[in-house]
Protein backbone atom coordinates (compact mmCIF):
# COMPACT_ATOMS: atom_id res chain seq x y z
CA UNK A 1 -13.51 0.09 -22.18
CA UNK A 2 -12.64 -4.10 -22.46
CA UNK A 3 -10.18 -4.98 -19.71
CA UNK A 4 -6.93 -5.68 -20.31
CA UNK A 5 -5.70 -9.61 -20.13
CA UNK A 6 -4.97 -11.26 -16.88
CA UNK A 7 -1.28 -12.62 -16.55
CA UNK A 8 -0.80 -16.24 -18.17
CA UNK A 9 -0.39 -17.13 -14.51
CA UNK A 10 -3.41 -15.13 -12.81
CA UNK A 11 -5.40 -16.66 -15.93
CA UNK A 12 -4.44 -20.22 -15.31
CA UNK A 13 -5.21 -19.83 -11.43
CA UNK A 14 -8.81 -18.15 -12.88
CA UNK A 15 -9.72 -20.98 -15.11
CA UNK A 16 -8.54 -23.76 -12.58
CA UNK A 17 -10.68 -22.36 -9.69
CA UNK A 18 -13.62 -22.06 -11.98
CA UNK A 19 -12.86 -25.30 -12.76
CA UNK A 20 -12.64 -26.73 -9.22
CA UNK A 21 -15.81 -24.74 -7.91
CA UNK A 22 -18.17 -26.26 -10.60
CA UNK A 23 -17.03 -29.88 -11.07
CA UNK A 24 -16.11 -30.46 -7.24
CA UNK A 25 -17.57 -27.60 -5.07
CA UNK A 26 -21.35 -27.75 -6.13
CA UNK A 27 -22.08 -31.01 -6.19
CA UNK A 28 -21.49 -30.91 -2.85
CA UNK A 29 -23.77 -27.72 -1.70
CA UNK A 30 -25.82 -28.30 1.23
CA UNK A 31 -29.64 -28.02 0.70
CA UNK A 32 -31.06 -24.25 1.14
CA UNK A 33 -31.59 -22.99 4.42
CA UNK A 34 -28.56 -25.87 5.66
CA UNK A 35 -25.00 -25.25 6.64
CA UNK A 36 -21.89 -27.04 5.16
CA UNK A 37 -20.62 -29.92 7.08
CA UNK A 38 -18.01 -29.01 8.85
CA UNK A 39 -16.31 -32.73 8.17
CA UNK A 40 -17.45 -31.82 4.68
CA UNK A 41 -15.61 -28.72 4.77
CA UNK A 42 -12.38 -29.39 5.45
CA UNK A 43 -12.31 -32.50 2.82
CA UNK A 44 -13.10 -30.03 0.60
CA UNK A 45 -10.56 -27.72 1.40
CA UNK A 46 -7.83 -30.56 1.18
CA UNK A 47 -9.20 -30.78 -2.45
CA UNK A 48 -8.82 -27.03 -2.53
CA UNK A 49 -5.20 -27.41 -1.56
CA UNK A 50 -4.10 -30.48 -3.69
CA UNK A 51 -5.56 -28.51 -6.78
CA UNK A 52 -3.21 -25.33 -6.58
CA UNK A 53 -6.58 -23.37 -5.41
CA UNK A 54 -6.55 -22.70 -1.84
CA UNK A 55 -6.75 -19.44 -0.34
CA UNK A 56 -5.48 -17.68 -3.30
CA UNK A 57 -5.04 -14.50 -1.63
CA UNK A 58 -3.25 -15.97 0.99
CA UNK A 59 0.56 -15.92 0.81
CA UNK A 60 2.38 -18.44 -0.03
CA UNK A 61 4.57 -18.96 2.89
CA UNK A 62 1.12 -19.95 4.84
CA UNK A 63 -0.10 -22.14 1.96
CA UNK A 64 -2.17 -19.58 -0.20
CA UNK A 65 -1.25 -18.55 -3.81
CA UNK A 66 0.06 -15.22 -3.09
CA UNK A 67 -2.11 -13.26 -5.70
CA UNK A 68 -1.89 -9.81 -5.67
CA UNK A 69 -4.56 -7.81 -4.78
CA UNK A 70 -5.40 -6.25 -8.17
CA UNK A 71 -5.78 -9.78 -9.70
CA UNK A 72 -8.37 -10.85 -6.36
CA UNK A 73 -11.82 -9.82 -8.15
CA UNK A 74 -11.99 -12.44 -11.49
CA UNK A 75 -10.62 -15.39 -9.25
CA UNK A 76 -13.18 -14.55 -6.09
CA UNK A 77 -15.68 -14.27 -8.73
CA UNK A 78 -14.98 -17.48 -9.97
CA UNK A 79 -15.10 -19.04 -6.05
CA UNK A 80 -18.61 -17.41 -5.19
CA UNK A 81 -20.04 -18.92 -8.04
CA UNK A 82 -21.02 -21.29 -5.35
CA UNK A 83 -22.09 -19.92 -2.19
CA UNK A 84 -20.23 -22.59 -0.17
CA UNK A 85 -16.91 -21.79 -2.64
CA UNK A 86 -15.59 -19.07 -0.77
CA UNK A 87 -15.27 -21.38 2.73
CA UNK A 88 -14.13 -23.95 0.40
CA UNK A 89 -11.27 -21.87 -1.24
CA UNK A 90 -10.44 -20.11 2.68
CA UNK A 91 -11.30 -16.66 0.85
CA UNK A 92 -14.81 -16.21 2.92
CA UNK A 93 -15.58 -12.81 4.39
CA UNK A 94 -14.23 -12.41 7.38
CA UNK A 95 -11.34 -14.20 7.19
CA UNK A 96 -10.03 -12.75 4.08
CA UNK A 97 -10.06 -9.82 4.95
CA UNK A 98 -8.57 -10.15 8.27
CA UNK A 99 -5.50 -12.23 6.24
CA UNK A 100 -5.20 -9.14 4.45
CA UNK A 101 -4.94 -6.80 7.13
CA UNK A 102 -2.82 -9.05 9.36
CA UNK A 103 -0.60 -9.28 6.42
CA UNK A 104 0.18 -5.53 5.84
CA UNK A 105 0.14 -4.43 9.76
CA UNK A 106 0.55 -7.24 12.40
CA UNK A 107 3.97 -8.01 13.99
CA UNK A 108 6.22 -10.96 12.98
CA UNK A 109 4.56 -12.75 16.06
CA UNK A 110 1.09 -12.18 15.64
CA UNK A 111 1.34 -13.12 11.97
CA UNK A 112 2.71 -16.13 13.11
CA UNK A 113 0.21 -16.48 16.07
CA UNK A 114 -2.99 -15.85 14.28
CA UNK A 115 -2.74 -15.11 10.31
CA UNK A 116 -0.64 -18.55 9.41
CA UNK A 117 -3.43 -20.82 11.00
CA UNK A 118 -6.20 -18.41 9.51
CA UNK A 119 -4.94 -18.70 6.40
CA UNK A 120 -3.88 -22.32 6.29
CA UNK A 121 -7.45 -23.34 7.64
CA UNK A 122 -6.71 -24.39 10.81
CA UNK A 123 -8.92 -21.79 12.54
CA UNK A 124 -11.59 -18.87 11.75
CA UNK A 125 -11.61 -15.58 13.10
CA UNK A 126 -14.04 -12.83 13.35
CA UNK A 127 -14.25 -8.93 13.44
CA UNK A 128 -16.02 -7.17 16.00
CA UNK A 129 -17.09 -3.61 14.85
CA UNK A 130 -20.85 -3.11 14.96
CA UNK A 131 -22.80 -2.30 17.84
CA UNK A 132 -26.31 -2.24 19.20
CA UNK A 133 -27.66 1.44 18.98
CA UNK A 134 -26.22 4.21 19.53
CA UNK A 135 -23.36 2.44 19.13
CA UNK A 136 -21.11 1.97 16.08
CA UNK A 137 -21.99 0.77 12.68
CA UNK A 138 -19.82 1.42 9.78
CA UNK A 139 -18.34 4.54 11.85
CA UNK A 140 -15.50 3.89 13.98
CA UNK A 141 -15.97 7.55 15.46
CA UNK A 142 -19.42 6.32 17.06
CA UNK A 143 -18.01 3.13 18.83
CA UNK A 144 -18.97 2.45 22.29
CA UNK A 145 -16.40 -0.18 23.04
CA UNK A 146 -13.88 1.04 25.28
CA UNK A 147 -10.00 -0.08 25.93
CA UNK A 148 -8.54 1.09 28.99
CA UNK A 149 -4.71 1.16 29.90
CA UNK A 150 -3.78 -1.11 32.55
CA UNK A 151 -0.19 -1.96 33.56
CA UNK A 152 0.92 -3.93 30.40
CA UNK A 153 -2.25 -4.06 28.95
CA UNK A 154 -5.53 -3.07 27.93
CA UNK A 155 -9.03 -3.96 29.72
CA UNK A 156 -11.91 -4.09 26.86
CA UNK A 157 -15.62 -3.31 27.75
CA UNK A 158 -18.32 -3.01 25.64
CA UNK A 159 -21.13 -5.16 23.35
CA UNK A 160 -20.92 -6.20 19.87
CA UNK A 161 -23.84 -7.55 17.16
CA UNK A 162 -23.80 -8.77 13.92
CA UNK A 163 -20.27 -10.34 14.00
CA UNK A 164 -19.67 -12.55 11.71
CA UNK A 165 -18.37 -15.99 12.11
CA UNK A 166 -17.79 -15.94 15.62
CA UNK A 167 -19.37 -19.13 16.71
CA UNK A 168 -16.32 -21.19 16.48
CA UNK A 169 -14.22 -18.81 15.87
CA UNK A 170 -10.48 -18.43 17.38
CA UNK A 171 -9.90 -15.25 18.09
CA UNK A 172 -11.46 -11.73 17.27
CA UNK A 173 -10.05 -8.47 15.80
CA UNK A 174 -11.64 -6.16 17.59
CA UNK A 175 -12.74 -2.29 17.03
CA UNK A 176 -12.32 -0.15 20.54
CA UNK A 177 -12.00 3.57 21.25
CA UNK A 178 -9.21 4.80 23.18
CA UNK A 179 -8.18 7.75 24.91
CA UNK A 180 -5.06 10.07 23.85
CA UNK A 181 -1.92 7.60 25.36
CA UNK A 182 1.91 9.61 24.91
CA UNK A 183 1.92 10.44 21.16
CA UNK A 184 -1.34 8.43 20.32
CA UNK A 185 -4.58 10.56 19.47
CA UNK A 186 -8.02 9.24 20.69
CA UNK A 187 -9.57 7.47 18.66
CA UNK A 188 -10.53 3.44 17.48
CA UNK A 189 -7.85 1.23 18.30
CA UNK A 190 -7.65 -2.40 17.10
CA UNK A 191 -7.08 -5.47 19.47
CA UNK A 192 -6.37 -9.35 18.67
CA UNK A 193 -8.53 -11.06 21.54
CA UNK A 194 -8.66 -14.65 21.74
CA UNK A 195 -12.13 -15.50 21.67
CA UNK A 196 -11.37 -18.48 24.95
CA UNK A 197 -10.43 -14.95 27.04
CA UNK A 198 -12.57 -15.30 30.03
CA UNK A 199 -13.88 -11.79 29.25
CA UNK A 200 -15.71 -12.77 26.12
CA UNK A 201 -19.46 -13.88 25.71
CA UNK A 202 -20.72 -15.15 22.75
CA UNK A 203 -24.24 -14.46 23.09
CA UNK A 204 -27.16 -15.12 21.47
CA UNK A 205 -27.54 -15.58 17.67
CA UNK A 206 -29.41 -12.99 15.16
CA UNK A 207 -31.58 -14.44 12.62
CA UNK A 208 -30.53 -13.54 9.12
CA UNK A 209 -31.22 -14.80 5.60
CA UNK A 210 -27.25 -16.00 4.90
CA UNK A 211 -26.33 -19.48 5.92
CA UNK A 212 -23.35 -20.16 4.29
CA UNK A 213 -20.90 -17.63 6.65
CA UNK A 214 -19.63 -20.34 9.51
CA UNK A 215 -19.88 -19.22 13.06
CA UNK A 216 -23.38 -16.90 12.33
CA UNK A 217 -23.82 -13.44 13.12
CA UNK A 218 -24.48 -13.36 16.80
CA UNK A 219 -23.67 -10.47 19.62
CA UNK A 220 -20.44 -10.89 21.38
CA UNK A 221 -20.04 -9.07 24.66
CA UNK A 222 -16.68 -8.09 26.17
CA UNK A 223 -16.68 -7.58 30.11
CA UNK A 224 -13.51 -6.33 31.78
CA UNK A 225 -11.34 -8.50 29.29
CA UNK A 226 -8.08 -8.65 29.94
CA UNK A 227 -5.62 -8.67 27.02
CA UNK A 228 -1.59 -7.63 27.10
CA UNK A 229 0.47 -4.82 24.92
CA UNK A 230 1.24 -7.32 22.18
CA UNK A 231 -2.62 -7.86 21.75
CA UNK A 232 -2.29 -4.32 19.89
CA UNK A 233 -3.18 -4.48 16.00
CA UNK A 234 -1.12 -1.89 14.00
């Protein structure tokens, strides 16, 4: 079954990105096995933004394009034609999807706080959800990571691998399991922790065969973190 036809508009967006990402983007691709400048990277994402193609799924109050989400695939197609276009465009993995959550759940605070600098490109973020064994992988019912009430707060406690981008990175949603709190079942909780909180290591990095994701995949460990109500996601 042929798809229908994007919107004139979607299409335009679609055909500028592609584009942008093949006379601009890969000319400027860093050698295999190399990461992107960073000064290369953000005069490449000024190019992004004075060509109408910066973080398209971004809203547009924070400087994206505001696409919707069922017009994302043939434009983020057309950015990871490069591997460096996605970081270029502010649509890398896991930023996006963080915008995208922040978008539909945070408060009017933390969207101002943490998901207008993500998606302007002021900042990266990261998501800390998988463990070392036994610990969680894909399964939030398996997490190890603990949140604790406190007096108007939450302590965290607990060790993280494999999360993305977080050298560099600004702050961290982060995956924890709770226990039952007033009307609140047990279960995995998420927390916006700013990753200068005195209760988060970065620690050491973990060898993989992607480059192009800023920030690595490296453990993160959380020791008796300290973090207030309003750090709640959701």
């Amino acid at each position: 079954m042929s798809q229908p036809p994007l919107p004139p508009d979607v299409d335009d967006l679609r055909r500028r990105t592609r584009r942008f990402v093949r006379e601009v983007v890969i000319e400027e691709e860093p050698v295999p096995g190399e990461r992107l400048p960073q000064a290369t990277r953000v005069r490449l994402q000024q190019a992004a933004r004075e060509a109408g193609v910066f973080a398209p799924h971004a809203p547009q109050e924070y400087g994206g394009q505001g696409l919707s989400i069922e017009h994302w695939s043939p434009i983020l197609q057309e950015a990871g034609y490069s591997p460096i276009g996605p970081s270029v465009l502010n649509c890398m993995a896991p930023d996006e999807g963080n915008m995208h959550m922040l978008e539909l759940v945070a408060t009017d605070e933390q969207k101002r706080r943490y998901l207008e600098p993500l998606a302007r490109g002021h900042v990266r973020s990261c998501f800390g959800m998988t463990e070392p064994h036994p610990g969680a992988g894909s399964d939030p019912a398996a997490l190890q990571t603990t949140a604790s009430r406190r007096p108007g707060g939450w302590r965290i406690n607990g060790h993280k691998r494999f999360t993305s981008g977080a050298i560099g990175a600004a702050f961290c949603i982060v995956m924890a399991r709770t226990d039952v709190l007033d009307d609140a079942p047990a279960g995995a909780t998420m927390f916006l922790v700013d990753m200068t909180n005195p209760g988060v290591t970065i620690g050491e990095p973990i060898h993989t065969v992607d480059r192009y994701i800023d920030g690595g995949h490296p453990h993160v460990r959380f020791q008796d973190c300290e973090i207030g109500d309003e750090a709640v996601l959701g």
